[in-house]
N, C-alpha and C. Protein backbone atom coordinates (compact mmCIF):
# COMPACT_ATOMS: atom_id res chain seq x y z
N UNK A 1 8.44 22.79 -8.77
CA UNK A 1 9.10 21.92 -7.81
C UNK A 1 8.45 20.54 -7.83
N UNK A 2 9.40 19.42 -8.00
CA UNK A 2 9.29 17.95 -7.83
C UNK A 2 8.30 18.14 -6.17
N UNK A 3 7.15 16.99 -6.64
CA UNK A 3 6.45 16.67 -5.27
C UNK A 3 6.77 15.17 -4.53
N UNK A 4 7.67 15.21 -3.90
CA UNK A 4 8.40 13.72 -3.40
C UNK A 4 8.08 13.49 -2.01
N UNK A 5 7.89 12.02 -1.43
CA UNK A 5 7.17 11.74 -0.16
C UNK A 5 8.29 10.86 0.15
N UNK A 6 8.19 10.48 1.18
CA UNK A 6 9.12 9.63 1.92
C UNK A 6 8.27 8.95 2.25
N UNK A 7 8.32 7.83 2.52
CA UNK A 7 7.61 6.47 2.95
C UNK A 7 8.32 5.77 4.15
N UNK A 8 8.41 5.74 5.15
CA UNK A 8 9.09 4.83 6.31
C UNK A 8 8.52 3.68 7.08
N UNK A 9 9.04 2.52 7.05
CA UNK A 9 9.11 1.58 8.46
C UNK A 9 9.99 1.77 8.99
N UNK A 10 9.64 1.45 10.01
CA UNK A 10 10.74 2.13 11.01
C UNK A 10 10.48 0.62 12.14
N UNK A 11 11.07 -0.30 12.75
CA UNK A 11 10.58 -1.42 14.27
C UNK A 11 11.42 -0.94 15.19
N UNK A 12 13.05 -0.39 14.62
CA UNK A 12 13.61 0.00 15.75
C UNK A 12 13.71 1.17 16.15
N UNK A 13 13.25 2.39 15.11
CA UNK A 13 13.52 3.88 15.31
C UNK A 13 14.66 4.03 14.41
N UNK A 14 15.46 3.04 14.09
CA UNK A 14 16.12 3.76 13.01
C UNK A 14 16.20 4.35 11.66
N UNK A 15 15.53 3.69 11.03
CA UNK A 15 14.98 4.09 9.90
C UNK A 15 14.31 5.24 9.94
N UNK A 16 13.56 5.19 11.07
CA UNK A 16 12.67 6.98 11.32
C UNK A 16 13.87 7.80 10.83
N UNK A 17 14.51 7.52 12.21
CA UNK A 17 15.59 8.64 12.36
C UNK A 17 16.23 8.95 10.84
N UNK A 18 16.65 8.07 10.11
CA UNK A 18 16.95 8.74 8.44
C UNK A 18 16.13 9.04 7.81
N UNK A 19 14.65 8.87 7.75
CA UNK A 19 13.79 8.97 7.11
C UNK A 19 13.35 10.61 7.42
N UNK A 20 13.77 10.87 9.06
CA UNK A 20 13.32 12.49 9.25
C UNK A 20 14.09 13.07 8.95
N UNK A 21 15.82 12.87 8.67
CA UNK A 21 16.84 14.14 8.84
C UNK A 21 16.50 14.28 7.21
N UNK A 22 16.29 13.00 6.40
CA UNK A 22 15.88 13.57 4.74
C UNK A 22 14.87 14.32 4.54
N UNK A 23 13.93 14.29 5.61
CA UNK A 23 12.52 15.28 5.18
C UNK A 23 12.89 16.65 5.57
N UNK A 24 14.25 16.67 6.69
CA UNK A 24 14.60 18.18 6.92
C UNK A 24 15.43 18.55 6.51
N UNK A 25 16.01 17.63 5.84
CA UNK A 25 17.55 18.12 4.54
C UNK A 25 16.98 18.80 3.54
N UNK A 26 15.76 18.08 2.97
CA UNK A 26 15.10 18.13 1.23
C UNK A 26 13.68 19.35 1.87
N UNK A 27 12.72 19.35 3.22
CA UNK A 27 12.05 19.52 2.97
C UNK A 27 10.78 18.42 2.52
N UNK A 28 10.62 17.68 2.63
CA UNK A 28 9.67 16.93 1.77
C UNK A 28 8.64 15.63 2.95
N UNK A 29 7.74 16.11 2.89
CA UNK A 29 6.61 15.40 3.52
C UNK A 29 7.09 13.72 3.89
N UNK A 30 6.47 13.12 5.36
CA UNK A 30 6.83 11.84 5.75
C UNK A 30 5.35 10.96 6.06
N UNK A 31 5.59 9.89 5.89
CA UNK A 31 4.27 8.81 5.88
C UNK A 31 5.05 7.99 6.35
N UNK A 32 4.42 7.25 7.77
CA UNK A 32 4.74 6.17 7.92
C UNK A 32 4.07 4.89 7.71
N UNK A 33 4.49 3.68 8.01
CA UNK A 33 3.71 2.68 7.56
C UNK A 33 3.69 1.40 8.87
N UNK A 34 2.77 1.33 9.73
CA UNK A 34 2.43 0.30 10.83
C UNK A 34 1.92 -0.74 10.70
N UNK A 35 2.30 -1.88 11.57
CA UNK A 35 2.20 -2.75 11.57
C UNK A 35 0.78 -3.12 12.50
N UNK A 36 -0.33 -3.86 11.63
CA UNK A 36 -1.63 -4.11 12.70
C UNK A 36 -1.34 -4.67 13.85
N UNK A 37 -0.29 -5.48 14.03
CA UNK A 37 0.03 -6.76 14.64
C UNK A 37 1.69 -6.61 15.65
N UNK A 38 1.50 -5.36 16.49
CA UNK A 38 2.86 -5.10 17.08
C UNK A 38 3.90 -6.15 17.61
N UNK A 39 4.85 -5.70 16.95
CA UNK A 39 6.03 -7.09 17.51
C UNK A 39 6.76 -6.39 18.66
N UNK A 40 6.65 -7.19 19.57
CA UNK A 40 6.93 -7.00 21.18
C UNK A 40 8.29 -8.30 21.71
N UNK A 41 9.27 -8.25 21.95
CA UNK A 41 10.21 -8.83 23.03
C UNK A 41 10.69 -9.69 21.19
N UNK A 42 11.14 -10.91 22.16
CA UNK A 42 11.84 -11.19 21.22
C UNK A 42 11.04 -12.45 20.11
N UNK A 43 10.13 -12.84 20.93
CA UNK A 43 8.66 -13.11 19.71
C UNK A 43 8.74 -12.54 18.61
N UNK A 44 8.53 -10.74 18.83
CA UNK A 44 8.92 -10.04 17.83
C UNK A 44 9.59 -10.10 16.51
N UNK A 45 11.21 -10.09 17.32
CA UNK A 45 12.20 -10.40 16.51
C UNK A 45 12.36 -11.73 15.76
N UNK A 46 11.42 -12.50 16.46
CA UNK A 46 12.27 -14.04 15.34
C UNK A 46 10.82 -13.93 14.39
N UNK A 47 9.54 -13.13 14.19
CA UNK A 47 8.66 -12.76 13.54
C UNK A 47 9.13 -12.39 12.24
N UNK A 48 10.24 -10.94 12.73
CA UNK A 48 10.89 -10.49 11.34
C UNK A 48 11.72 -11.44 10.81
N UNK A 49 12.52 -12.21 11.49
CA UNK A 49 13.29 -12.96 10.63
C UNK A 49 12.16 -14.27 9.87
N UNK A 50 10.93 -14.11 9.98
CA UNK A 50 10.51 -15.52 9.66
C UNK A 50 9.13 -14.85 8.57
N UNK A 51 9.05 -13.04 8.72
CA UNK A 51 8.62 -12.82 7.88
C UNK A 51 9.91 -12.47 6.58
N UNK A 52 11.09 -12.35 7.11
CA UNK A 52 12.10 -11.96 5.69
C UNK A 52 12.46 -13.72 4.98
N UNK A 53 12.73 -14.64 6.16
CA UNK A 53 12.59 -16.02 5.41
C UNK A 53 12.00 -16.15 4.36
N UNK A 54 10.26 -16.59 4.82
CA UNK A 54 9.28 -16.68 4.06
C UNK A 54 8.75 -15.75 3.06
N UNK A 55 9.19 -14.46 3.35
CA UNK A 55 9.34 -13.42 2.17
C UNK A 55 7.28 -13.06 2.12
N UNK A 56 7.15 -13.18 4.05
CA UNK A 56 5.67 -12.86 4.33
C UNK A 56 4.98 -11.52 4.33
N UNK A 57 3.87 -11.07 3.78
CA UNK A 57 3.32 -9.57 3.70
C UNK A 57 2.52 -9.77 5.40
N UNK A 58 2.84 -9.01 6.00
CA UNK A 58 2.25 -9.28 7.32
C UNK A 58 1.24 -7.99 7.22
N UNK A 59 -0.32 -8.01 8.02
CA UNK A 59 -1.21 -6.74 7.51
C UNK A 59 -0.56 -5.46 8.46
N UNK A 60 -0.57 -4.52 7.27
CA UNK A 60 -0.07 -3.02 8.06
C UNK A 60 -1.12 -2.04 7.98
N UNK A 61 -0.53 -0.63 8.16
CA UNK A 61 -1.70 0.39 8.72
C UNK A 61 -0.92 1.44 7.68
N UNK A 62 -1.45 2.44 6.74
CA UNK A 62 -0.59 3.33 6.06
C UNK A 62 -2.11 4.41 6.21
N UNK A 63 -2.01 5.74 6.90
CA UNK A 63 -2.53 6.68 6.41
C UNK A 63 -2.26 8.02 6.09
N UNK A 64 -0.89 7.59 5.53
CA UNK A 64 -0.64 8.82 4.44
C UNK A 64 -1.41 9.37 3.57
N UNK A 65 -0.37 10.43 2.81
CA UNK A 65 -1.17 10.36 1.25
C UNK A 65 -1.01 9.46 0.40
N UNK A 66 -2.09 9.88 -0.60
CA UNK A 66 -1.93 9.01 -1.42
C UNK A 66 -0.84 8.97 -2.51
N UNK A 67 -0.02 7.80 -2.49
CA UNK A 67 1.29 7.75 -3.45
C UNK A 67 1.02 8.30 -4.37
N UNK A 68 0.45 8.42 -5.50
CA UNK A 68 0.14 8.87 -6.95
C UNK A 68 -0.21 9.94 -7.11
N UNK A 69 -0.52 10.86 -5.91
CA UNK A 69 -0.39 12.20 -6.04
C UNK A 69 1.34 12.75 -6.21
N UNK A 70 1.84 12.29 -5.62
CA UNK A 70 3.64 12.76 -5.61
C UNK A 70 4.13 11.81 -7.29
N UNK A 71 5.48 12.88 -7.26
CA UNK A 71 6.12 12.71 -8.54
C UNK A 71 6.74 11.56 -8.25
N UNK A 72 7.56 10.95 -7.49
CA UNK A 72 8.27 10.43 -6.82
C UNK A 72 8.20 9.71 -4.89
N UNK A 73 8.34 8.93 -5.07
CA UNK A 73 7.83 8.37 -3.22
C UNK A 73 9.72 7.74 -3.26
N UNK A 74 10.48 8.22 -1.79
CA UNK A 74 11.64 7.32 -1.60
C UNK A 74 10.67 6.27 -0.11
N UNK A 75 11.40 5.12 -0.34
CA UNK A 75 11.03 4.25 0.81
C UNK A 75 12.03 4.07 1.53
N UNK A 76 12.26 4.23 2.79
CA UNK A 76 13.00 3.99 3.83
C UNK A 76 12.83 2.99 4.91
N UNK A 77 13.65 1.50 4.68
CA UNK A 77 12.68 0.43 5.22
C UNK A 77 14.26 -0.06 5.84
N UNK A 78 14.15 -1.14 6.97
CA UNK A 78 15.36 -1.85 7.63
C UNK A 78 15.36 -3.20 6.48
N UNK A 79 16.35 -3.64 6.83
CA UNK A 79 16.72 -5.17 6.23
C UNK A 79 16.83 -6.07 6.86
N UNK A 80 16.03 -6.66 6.93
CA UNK A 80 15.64 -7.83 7.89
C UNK A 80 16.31 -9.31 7.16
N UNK A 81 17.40 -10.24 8.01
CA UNK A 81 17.94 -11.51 7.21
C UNK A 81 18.25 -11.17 5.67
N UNK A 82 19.01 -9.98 5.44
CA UNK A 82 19.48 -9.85 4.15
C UNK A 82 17.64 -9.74 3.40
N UNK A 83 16.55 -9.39 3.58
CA UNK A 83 16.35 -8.88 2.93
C UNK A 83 15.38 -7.83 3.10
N UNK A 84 13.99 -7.37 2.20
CA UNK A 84 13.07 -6.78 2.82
C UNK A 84 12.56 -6.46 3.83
N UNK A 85 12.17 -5.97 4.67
CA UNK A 85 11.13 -5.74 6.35
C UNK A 85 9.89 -5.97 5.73
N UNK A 86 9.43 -7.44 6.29
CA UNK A 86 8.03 -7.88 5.42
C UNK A 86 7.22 -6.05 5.82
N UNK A 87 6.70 -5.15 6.62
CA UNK A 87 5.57 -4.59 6.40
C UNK A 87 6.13 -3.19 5.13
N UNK A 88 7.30 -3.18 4.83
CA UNK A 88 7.45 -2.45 3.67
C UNK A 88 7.23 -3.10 1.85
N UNK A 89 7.22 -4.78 2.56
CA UNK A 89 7.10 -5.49 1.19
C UNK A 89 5.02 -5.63 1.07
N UNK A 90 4.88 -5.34 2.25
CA UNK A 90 3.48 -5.26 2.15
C UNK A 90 2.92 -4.10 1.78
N UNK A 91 3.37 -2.97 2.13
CA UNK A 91 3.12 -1.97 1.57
C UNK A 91 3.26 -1.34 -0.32
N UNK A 92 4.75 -1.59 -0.55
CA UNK A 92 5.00 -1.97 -2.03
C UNK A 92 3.63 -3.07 -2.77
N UNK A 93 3.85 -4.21 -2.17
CA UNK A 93 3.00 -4.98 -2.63
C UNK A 93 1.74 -4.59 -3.39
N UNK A 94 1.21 -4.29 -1.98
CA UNK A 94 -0.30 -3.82 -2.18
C UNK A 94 -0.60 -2.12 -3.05
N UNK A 95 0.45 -1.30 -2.99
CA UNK A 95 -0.02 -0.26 -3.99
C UNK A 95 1.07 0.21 -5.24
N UNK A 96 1.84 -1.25 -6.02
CA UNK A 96 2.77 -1.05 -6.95
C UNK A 96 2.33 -0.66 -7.85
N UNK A 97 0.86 -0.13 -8.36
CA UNK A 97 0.07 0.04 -9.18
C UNK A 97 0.08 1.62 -9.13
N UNK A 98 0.10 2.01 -8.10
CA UNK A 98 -0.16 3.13 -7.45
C UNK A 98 1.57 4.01 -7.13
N UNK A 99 2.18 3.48 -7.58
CA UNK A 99 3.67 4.26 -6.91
C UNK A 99 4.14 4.86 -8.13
N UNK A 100 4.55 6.00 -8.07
CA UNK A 100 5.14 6.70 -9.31
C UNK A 100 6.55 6.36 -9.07
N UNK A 101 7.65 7.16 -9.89
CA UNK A 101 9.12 6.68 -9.14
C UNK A 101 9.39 6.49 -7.74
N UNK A 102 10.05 5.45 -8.19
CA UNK A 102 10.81 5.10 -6.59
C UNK A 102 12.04 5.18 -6.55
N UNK A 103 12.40 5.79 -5.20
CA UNK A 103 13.84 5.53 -4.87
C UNK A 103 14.17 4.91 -3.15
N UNK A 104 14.81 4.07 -3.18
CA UNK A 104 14.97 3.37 -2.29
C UNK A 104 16.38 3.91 -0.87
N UNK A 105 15.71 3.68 0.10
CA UNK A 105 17.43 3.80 1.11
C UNK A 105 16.89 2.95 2.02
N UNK A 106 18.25 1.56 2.51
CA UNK A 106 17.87 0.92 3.11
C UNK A 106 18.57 1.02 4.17
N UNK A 107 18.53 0.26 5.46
CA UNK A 107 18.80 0.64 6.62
C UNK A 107 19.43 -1.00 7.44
N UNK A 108 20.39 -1.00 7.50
CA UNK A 108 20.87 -2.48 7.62
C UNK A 108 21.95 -2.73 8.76
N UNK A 109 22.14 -3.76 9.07
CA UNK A 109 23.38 -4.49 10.24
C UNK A 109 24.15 -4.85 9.37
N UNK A 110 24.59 -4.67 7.97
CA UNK A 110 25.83 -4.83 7.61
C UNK A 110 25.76 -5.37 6.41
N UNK A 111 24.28 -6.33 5.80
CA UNK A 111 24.40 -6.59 3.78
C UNK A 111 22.98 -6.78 3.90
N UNK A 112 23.04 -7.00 3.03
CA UNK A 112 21.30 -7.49 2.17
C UNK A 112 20.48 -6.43 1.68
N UNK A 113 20.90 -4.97 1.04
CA UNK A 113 20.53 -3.66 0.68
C UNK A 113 20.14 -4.32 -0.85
N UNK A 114 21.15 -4.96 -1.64
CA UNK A 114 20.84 -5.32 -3.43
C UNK A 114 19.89 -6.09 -3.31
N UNK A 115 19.56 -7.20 -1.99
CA UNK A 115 18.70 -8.34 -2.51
C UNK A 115 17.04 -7.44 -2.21
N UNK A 116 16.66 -6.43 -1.10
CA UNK A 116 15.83 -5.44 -1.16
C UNK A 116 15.59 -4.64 -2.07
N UNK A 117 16.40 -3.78 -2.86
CA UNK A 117 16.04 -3.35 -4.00
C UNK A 117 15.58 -3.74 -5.47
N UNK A 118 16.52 -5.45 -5.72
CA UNK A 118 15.99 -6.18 -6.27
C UNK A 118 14.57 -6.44 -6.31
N UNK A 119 14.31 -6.98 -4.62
CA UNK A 119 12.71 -7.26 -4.53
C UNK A 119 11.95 -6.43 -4.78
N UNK A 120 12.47 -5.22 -4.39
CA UNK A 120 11.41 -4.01 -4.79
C UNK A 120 10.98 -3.60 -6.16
N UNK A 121 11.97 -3.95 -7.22
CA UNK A 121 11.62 -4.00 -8.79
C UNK A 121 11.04 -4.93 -9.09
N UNK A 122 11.22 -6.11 -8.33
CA UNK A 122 9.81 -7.49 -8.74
C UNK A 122 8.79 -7.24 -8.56
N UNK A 123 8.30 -6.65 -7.65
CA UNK A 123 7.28 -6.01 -7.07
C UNK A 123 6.49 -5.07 -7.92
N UNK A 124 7.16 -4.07 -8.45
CA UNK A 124 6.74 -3.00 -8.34
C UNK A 124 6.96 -3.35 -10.26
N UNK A 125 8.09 -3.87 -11.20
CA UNK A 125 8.22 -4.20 -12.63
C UNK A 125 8.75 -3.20 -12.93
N UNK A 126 9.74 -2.40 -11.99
CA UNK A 126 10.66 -1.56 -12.74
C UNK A 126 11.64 -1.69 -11.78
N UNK A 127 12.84 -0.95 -12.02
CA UNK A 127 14.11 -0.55 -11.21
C UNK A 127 13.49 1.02 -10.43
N UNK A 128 13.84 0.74 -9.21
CA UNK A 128 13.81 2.46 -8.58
C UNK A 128 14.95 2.97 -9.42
N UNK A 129 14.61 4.52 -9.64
CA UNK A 129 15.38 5.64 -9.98
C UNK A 129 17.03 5.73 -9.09
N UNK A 130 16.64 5.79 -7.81
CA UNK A 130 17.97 5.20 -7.03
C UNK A 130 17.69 5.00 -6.12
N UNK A 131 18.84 4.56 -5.61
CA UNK A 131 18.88 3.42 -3.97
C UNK A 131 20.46 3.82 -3.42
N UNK A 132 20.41 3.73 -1.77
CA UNK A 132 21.25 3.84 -1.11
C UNK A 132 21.12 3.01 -0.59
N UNK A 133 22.08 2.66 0.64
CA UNK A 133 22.10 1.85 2.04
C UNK A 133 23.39 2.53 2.93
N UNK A 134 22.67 2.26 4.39
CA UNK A 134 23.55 2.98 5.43
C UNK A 134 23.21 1.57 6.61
N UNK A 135 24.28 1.89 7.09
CA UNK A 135 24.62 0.44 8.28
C UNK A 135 23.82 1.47 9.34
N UNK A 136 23.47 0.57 10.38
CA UNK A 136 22.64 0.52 11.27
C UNK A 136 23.78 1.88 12.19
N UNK A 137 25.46 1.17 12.25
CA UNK A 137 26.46 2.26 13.32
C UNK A 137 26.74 3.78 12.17
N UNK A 138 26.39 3.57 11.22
CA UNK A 138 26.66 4.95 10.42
C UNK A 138 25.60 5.26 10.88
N UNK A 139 24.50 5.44 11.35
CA UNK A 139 23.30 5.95 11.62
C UNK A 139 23.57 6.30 13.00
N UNK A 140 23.77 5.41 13.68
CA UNK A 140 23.85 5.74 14.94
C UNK A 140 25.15 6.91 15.53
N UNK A 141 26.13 6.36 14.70
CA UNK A 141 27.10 7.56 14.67
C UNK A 141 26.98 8.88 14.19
N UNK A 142 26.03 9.21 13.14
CA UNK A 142 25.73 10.06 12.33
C UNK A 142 26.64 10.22 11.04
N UNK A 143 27.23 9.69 10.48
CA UNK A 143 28.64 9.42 9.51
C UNK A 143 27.41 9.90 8.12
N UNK A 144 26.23 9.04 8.75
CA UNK A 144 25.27 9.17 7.43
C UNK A 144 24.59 10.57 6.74
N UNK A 145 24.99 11.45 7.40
CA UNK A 145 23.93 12.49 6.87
C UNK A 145 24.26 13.15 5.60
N UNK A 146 25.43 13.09 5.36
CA UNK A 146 26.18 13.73 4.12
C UNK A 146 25.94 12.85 3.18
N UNK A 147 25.89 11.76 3.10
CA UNK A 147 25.77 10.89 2.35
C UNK A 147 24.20 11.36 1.91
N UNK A 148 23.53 11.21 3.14
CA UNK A 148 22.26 11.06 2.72
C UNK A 148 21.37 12.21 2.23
N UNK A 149 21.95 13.62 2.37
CA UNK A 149 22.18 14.93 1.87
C UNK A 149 22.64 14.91 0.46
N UNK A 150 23.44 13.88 -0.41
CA UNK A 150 23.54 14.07 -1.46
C UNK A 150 22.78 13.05 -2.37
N UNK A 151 22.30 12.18 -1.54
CA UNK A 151 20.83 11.22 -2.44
C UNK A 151 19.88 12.05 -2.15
N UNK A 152 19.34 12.69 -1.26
CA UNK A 152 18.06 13.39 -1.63
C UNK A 152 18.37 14.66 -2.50
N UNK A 153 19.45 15.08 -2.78
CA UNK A 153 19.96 15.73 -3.96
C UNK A 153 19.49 15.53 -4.99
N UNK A 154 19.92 14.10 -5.42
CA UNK A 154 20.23 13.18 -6.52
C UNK A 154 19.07 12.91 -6.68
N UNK A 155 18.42 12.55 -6.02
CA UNK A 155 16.73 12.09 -6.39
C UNK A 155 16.05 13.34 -6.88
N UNK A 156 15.96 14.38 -5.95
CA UNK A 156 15.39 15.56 -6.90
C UNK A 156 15.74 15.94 -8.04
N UNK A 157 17.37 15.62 -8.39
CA UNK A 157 17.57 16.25 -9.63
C UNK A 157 17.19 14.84 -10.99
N UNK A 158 17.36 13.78 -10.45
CA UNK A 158 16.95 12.82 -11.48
C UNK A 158 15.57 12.71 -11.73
N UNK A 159 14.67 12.95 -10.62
CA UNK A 159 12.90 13.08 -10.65
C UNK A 159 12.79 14.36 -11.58
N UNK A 160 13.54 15.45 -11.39
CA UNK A 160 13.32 16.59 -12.49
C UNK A 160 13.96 16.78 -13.88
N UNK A 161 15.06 15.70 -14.22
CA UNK A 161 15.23 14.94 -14.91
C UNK A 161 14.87 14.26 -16.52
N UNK A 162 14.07 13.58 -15.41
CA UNK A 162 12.79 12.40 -16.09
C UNK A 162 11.65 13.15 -16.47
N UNK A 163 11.56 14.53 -15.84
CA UNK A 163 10.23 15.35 -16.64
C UNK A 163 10.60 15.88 -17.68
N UNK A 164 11.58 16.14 -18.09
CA UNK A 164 12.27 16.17 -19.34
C UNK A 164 12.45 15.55 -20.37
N UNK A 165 12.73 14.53 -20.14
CA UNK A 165 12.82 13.36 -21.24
C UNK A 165 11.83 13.16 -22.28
N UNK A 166 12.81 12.84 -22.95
CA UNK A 166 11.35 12.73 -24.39
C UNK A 166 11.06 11.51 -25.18
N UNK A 167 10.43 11.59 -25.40
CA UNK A 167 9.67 9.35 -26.04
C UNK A 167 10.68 9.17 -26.67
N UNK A 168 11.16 8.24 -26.66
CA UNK A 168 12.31 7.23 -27.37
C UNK A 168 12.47 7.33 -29.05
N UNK A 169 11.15 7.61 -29.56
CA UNK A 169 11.26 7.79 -30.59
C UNK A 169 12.31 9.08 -31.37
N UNK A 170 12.02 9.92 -30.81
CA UNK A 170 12.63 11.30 -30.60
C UNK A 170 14.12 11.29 -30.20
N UNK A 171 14.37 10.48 -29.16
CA UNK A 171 15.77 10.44 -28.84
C UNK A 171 16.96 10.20 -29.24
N UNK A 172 18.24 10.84 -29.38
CA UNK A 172 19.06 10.66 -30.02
C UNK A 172 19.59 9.29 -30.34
N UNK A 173 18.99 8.70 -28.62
CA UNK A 173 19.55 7.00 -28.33
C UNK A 173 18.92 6.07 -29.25
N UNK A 174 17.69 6.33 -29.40
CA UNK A 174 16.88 5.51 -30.98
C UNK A 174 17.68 5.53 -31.69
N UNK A 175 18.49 6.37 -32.44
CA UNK A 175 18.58 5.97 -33.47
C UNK A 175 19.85 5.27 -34.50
């Protein structure tokens, strides 16, 4: 069995909330990731928009496991101004060295899911394995779980997959 972690920010609880029904769909262990520096009222809020502006790593708190023990880590982060939630770009940031596959699900008010996943391959110098996005009212409605029942599918079966695969040299596609 694939060993896969979930990774979450969560500022409003929503992201939790998808980040837990996947750990009880799949089974699979949760880490969250805090912020040193709590954003409170609406200070808060124009914080995130001025850390997704500036595209700022603000300092966070992670004491999970350690990424590089798992086959696979999915990150479950909000989208802040169309893009990243600076404390998930801080987190990526600081251990892209350290992340085995990634697969991404983002958590949004309505766009900016491609320009987050994008960032997350700058970051990190690859493409995640896969990526979703669910609007903030599919979540709240619950519309999302089926959806999100067949990406943590999809991720297990592409993470088990990729243990398969064989060096390029070898491959039919070489040649």
């Amino acid at each position: 069995m694939n060993k896969i972690l979930v990774v979450v920010y969560s500022y409003t609880g929503t992201s939790r909330k998808v980040a837990q029904l996947l750990c009880s769909q799949q089974g699979w262990p949760m880490a969250e990731i805090a912020e040193t520096r709590p954003r409170a009222g609406a200070l808060g809020g124009f914080r995130c928009l001025l850390d997704s502006v500036f595209r700022r790593h603000p300092q966070i708190r992670y004491d999970g496991p350690k990424t590089k023990d798992f086959d696979a880590v999915v990150l479950v982060s909000p989208i802040w101004g169309q893009r990243l939630a600076g404390p998930m770009r801080s987190f990526v940031g600081t251990r892209r060295h350290h992340l085995p596959d990634v697969a991404v699900v983002s958590v949004m008010g309505g766009s900016g899911a491609p320009h987050a996943v994008a960032e997350i391959s700058r970051l990190i110098g690859r493409a995640p394995i896969l990526d979703t996005a669910f609007t903030t009212r599919e979540v709240d409605d619950g519309s999302f779980a089926t959806r999100l029942q067949a990406f943590g599918t999809a991720v297990r079966n592409a993470e088990g997959a990729q243990s398969a695969v064989r060096p390029a040299v070898l491959s039919p596609q070489a040649l």
